[in-house]
Protein backbone atom coordinates (compact mmCIF):
# COMPACT_ATOMS: atom_id res chain seq x y z
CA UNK A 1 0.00 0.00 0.00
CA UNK A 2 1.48 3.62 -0.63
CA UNK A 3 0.62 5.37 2.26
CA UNK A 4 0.46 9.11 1.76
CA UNK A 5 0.21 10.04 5.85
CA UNK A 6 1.35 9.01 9.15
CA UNK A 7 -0.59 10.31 12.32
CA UNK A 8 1.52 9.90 15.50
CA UNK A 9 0.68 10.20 18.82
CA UNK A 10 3.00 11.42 21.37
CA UNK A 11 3.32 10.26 24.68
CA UNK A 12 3.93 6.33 25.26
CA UNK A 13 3.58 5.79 21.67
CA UNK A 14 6.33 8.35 19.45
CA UNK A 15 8.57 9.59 22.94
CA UNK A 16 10.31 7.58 24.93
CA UNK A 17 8.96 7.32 28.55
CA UNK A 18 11.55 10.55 29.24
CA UNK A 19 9.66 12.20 26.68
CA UNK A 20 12.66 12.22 24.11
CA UNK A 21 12.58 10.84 20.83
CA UNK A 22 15.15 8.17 19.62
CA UNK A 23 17.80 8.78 17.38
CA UNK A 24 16.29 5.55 15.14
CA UNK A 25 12.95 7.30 15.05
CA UNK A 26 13.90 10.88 14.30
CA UNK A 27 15.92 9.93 11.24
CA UNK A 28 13.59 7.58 10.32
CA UNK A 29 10.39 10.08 10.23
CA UNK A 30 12.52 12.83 8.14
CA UNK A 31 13.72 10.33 5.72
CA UNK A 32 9.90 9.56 5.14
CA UNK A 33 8.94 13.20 4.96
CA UNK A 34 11.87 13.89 2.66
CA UNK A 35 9.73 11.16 0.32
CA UNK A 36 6.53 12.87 0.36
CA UNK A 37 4.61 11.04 3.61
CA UNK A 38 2.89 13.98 5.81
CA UNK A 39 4.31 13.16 9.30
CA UNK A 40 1.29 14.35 11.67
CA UNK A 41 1.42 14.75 15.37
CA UNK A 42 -1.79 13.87 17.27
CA UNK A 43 -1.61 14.67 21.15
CA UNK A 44 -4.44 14.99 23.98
CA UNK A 45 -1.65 17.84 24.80
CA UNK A 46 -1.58 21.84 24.38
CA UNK A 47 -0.59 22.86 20.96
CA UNK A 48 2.27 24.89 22.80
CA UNK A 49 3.44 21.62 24.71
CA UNK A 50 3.61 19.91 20.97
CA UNK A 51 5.57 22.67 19.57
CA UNK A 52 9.32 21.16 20.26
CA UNK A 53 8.95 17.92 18.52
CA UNK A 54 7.24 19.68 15.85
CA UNK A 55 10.33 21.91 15.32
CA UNK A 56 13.01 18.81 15.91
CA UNK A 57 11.10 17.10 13.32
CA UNK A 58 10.80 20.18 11.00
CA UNK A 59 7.07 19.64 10.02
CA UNK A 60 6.46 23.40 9.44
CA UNK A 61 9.65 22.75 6.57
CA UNK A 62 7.51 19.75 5.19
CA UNK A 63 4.05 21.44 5.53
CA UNK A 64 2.56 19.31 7.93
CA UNK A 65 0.10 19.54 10.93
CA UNK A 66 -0.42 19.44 14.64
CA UNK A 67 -3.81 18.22 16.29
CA UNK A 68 -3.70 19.37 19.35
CA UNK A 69 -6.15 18.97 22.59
CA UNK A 70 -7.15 15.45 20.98
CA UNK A 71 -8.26 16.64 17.73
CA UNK A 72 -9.80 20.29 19.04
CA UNK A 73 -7.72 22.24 17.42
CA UNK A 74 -5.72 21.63 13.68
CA UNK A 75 -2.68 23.79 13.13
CA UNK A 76 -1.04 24.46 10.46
CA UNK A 77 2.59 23.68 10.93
CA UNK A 78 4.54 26.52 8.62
CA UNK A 79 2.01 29.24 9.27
CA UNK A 80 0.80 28.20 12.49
CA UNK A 81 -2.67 29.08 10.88
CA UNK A 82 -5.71 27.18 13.25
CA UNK A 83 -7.89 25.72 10.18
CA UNK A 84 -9.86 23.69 13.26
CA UNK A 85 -10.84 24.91 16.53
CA UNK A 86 -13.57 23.74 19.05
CA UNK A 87 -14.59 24.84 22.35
CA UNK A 88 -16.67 24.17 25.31
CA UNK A 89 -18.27 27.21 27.12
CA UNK A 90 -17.66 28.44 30.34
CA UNK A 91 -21.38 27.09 31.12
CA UNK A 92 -19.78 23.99 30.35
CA UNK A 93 -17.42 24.16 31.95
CA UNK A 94 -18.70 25.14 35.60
CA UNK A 95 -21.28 22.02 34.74
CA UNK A 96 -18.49 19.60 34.52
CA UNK A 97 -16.82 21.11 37.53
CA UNK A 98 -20.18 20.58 39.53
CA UNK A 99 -19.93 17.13 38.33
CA UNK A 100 -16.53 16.56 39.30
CA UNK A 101 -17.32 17.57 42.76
CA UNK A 102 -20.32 15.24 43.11
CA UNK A 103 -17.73 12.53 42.02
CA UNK A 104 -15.47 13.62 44.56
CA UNK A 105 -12.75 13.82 41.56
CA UNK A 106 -10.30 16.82 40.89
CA UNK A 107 -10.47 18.76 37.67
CA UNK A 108 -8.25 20.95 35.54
CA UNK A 109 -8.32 22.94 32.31
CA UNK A 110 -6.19 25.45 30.17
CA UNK A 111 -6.44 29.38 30.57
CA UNK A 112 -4.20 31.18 28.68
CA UNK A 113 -0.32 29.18 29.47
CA UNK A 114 -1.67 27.66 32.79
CA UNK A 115 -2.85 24.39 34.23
CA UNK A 116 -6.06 25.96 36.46
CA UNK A 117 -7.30 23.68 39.43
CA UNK A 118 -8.45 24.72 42.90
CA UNK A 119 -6.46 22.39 44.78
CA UNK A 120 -2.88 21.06 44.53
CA UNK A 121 -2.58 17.47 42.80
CA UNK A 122 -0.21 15.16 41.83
CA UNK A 123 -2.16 14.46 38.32
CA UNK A 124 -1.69 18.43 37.59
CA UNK A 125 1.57 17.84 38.77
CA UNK A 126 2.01 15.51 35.69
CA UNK A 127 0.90 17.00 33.27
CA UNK A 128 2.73 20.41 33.84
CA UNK A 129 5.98 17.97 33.47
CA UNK A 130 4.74 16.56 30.43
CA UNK A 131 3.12 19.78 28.72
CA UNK A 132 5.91 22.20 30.55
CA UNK A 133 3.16 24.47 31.61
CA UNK A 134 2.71 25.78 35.23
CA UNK A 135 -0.33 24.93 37.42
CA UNK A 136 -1.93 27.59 38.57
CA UNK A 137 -3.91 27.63 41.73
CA UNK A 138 -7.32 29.47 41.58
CA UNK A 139 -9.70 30.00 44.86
CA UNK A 140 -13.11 29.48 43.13
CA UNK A 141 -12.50 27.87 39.47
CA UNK A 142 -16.06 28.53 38.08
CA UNK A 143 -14.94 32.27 39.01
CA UNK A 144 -11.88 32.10 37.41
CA UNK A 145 -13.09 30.08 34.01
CA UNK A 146 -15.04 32.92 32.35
CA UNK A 147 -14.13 32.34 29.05
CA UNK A 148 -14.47 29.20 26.33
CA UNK A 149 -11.87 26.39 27.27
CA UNK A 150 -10.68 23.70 24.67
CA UNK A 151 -11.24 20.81 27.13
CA UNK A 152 -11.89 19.66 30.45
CA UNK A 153 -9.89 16.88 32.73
CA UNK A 154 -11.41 15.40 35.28
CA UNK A 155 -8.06 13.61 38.09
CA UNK A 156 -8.13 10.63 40.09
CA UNK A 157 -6.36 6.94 40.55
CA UNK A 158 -7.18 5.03 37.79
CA UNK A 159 -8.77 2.30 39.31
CA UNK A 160 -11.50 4.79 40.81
CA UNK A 161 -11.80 7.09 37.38
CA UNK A 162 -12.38 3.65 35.23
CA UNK A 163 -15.76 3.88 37.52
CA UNK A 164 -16.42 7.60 36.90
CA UNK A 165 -15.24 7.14 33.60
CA UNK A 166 -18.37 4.51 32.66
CA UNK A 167 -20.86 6.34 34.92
CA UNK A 168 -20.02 9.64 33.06
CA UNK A 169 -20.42 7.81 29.25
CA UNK A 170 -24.02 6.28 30.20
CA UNK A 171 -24.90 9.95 32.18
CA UNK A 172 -23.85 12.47 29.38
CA UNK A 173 -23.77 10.31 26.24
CA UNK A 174 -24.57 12.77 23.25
CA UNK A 175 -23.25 15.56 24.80
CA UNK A 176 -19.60 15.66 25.01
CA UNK A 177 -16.53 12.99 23.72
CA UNK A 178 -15.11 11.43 26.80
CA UNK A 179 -12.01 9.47 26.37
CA UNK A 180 -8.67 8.37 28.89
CA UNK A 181 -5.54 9.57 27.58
CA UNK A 182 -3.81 7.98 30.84
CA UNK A 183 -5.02 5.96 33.65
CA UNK A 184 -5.59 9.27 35.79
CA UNK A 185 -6.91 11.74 33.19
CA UNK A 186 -10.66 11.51 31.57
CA UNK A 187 -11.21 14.15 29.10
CA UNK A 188 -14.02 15.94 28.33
CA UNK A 189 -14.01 18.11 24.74
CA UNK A 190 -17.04 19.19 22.35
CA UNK A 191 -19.48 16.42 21.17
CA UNK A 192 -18.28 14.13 18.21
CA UNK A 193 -14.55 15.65 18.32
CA UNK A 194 -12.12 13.12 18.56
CA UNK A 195 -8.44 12.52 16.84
CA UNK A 196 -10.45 10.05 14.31
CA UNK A 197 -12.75 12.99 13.46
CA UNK A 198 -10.03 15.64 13.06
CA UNK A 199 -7.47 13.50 10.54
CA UNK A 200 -10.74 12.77 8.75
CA UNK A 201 -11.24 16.63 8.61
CA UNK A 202 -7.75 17.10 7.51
CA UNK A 203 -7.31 14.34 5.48
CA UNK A 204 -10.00 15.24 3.14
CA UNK A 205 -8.68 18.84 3.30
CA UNK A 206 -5.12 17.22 1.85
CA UNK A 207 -6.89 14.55 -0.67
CA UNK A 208 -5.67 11.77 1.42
CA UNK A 209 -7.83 8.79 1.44
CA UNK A 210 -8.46 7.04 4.06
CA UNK A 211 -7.05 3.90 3.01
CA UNK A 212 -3.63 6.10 2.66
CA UNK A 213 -3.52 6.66 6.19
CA UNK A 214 -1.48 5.15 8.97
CA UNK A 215 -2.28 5.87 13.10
CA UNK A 216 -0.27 5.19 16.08
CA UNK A 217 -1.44 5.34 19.75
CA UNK A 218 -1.40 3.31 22.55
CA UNK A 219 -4.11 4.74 24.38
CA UNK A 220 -7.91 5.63 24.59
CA UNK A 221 -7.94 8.93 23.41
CA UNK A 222 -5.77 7.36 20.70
CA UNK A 223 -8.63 4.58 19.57
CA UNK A 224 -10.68 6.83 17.03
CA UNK A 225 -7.63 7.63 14.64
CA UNK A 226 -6.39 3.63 15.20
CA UNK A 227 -9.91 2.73 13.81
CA UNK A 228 -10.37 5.27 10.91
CA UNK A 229 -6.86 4.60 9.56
CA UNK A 230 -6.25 2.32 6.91
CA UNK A 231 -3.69 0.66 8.88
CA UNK A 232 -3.99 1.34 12.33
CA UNK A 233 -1.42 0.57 14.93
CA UNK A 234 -1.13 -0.20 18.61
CA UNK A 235 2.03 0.50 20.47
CA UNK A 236 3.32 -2.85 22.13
CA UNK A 237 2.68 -1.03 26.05
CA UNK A 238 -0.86 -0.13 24.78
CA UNK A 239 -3.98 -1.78 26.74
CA UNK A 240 -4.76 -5.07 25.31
CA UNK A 241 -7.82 -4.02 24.34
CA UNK A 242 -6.82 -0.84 22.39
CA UNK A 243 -4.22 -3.56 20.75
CA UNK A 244 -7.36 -5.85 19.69
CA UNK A 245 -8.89 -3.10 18.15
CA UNK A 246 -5.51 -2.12 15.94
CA UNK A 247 -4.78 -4.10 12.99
CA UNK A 248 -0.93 -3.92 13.81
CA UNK A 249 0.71 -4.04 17.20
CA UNK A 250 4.15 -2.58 17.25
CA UNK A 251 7.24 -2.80 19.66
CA UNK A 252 6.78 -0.21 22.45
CA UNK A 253 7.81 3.33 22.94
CA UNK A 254 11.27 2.04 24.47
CA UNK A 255 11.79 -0.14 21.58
CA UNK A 256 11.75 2.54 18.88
CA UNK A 257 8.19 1.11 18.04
CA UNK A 258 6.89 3.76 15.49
CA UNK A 259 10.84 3.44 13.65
CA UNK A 260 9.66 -0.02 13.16
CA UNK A 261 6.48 0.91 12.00
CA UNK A 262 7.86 3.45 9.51
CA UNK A 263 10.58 1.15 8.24
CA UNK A 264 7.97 -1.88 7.66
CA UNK A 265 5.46 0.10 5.85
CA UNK A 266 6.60 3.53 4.82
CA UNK A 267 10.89 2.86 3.89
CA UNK A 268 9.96 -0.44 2.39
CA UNK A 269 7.33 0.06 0.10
C-alpha cells in the first residue's frame, strides 16, 4: 500500500517514557517526509506543549500539521494558521466542575499558558511535566473560568476514574466525547470531536484517502484515529484491548516502536 500520511501520537507511543525521541525514530520520520509522507502529530496535549517535537522534526519545513487537545484544534505547521478549533463554554465548563465535585474527583483545564485547578494534585503535577506548563492555583475555578476552554480533565487513581469514567459515558452520552488519555486523566471536549474525526477533517482537506492513512497510539484517546486509519497501529505497552482493536501491534515506545512501523510500511514500500 502507498501510504500518503502518518498520524503519531505522542506520549507512550512516538517519545520515549523521558519524553525524548530516539535517534532511530527521528531519522527515520525525516527520511519519510523527505519522500513525500505527511508526518502528523496527534496529542491529547496543548498545541504549545507539541511545539518542540514539531520543530526537531521540522514539520512546518515539510508542511505538515499538529492536532492538538485530541483533535480540538488543527494547526497548520509553517504558518501556524488554526484551520480547526472547538470549544466548550464556560457554562460547560462550571457544569463539569459541579460534576466533578459530586464525584469527589479533581479537575483541571487550560487558561491562557496555565494548568487551572483549585487544589494542589499530583495528576496536575504531571501533566505540567509533560506539557511544561505551570499549574496555577485558583480559589473558586467557576470564578476564574469565564471564558471558552478547549477541554476539560477530570483527576483521580485510575482504578477509581475507570468507575467515573463509565458512569459519566451512560450519564452524558450525546453531549460531550469522553475518552482516557492515561489511567488518571478523563477528558471531556465538544461532542463528536475526537483525533479520528479531526485526521478525517484534515485528510480530506489534503486529498488523502483514508485507506492512505497510517495511526499510532497506545491509548484511549488514541482509539478513534487507530480505527479510521487504513492501517492502524497499537504500540506494544498499549492496553490489550486498544491492541485488539488495531490491525498492527508494534514494539513499544522504548523499543523505537513507530521506527519499526515506519521502516515496515513507509521505507519499504
Amino acid at each position: 500500500m502507498n501510504y500518503k500520511m502518518i498520524v503519531l501520537d505522542m506520549d507512550d507511543t512516538l517519545l520515549r517514557d523521558d519524553h525524548s525521541l530516539s535517534d532511530r525514530t527521528k531519522t527515520a520520520l525525516m527520511k519519510v517526509q523527505e519522500e513525500g509522507v505527511k508526518v502528523v502529530l496527534a496529542s491529547g496535549r496543548p498545541t504549545y506543549a507539541m511545539l518542540d517535537v514539531a520543530e526537531e522534526l521540522k514539520l512546518a519545513d515539510y508542511g505538515s500539521y499538529i492536532l492538538s487537545f485530541n483533535g480540538a484544534k488543527i494547526i497548520n505547521a509553517k504558518t501556524n494558521e488554526e484551520i480547526f478549533a472547538s470549544t466548550l463554554s464556560p457554562e460547560t465548563a462550571h457544569e463539569l466542575y459541579e460534576i466533578s465535585k459530586r464525584e469527589n474527583v479533581g479537575i483541571h483545564t487550560y487558561v491562557e499558558d496555565f494548568i487551572v485547578t483549585e487544589k494542589q494534585n499530583p495528576y496536575s503535577e504531571i501533566e505540567s511535566d509533560i506539557t511544561g506548563l505551570p499549574v496555577k492555583l485558583v480559589d473558586d475555578f467557576k470564578e476564574y473560568v469565564t471564558q471558552p476552554v478547549v477541554k476539560l480533565l477530570m483527576l483521580e487513581d485510575g482504578e477509581k476514574l475507570v468507575h467515573v469514567e463509565k458512569k459519566l459515558q451512560e450519564e452524558l452520552k450525546g453531549q460531550y466525547s469522553i475518552m482516557r488519555s492515561k489511567p488518571y486523566f478523563l477528558e471531556f471536549t465538544e461532542y463528536g470531536v475526537t483525533k479520528g474525526t479531526s485526521i478525517e477533517q484534515l485528510a480530506e482537506k489534503l486529498g488523502v484517502k483514508q485507506r492512505e492513512i497510517i495511526a499510532v497510539g497506545d491509548s484511549y484517546n488514541d482509539l478513534s484515529m487507530i480505527e479510521f486509519a487504513g492501517l492502524g497501529v497499537a504500540m506494544g505497552n498499549a492496553p490489550e484491548d486498544i491492541k485488539e482493536a488495531a490491525n498492527f501491534v508494534a514494539d513499544t515506545n522504548m523499543n523505537d516502536g513507530v521506527a519499526k512501523i515506519v521502516e515496515e510500511f513507509l521505507l519499504k514500500a
